[in-house]
C-alpha atoms as a PDB file:
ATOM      1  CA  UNK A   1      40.554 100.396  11.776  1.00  0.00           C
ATOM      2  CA  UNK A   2      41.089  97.456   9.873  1.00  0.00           C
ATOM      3  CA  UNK A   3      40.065  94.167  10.759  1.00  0.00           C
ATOM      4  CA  UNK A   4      40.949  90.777   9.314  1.00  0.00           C
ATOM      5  CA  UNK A   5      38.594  87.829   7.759  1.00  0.00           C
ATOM      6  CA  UNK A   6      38.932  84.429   6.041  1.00  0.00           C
ATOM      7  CA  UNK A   7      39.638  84.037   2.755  1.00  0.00           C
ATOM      8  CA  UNK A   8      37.808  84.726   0.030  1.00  0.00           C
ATOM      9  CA  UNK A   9      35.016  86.822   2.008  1.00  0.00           C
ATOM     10  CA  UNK A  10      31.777  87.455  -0.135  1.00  0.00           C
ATOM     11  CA  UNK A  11      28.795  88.467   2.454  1.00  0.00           C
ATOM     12  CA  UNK A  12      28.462  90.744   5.678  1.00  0.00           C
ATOM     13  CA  UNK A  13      25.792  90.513   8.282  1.00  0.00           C
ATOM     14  CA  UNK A  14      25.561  92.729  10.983  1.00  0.00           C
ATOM     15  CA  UNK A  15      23.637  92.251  14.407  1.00  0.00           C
ATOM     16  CA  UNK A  16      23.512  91.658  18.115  1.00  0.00           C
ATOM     17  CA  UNK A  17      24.386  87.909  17.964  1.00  0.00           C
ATOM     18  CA  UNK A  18      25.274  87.316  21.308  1.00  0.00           C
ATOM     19  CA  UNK A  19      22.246  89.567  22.918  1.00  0.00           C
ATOM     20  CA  UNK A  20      24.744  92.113  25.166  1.00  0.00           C
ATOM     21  CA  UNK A  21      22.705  95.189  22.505  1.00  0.00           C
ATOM     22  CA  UNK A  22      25.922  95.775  20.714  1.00  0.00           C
ATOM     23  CA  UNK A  23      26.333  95.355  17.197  1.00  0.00           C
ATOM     24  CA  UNK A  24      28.622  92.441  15.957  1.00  0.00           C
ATOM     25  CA  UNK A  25      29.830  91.593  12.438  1.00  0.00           C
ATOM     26  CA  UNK A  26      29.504  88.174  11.211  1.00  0.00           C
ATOM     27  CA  UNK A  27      31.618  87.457   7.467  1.00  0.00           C
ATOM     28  CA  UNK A  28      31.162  84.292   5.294  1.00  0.00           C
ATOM     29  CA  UNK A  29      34.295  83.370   3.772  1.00  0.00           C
ATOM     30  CA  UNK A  30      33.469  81.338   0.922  1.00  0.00           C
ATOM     31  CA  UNK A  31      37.165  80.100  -0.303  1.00  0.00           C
ATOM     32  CA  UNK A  32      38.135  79.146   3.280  1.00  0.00           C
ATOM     33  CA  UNK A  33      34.385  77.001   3.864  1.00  0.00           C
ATOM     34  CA  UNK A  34      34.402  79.888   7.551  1.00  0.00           C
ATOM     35  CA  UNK A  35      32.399  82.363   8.940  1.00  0.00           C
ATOM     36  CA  UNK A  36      34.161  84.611  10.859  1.00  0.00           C
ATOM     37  CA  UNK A  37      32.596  86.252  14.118  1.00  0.00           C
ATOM     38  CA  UNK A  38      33.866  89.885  15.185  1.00  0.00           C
ATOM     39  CA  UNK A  39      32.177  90.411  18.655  1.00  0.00           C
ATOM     40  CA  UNK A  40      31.282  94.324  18.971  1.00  0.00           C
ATOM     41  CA  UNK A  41      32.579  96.505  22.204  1.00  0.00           C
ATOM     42  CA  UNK A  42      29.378  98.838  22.050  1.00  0.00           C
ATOM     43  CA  UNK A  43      32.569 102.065  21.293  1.00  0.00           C
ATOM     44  CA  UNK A  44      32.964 101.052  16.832  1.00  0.00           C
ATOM     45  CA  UNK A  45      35.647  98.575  17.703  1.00  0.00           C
ATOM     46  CA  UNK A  46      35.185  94.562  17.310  1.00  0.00           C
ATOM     47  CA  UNK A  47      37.235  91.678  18.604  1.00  0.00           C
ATOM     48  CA  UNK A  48      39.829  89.519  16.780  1.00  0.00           C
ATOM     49  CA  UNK A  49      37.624  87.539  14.605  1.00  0.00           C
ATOM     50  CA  UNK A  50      36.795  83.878  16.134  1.00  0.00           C
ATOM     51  CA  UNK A  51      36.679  81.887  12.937  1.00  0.00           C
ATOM     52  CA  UNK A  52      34.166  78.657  12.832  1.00  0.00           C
ATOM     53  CA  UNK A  53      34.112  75.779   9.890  1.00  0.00           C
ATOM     54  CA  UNK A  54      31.043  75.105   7.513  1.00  0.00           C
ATOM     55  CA  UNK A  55      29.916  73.367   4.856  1.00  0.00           C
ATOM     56  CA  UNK A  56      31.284  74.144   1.654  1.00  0.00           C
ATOM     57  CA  UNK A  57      31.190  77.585   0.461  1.00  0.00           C
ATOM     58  CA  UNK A  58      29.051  79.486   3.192  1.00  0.00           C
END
């Protein structure tokens, strides 16, 4: 599967963010000043990526 990201991405964490024990995937995007936020289904596949604004160059 491919999944898509912001532009520019340059670092990967990986984690339960949202405390429902599946992994999630969150992506810094560095050229677009986003992190993007791919929610995990607990099967290997991930939502659309919910995109959020920061400060310059996460």
């Amino acid at each position: 599967m491919t999944y898509s990201t912001g532009t520019s991405p340059n670092s990967v964490a990986v984690g339960d963010f949202n405390n429902d024990t599946h992994l999630d995937i969150v992506v810094a995007n560095s050229k677009g000043n986003t992190v993007s936020v791919l929610l995990g289904y607990g099967n290997g596949s991930f939502t659309d990526q919910t995109t959020y604004s920061t400060g310059s160059q996460p």
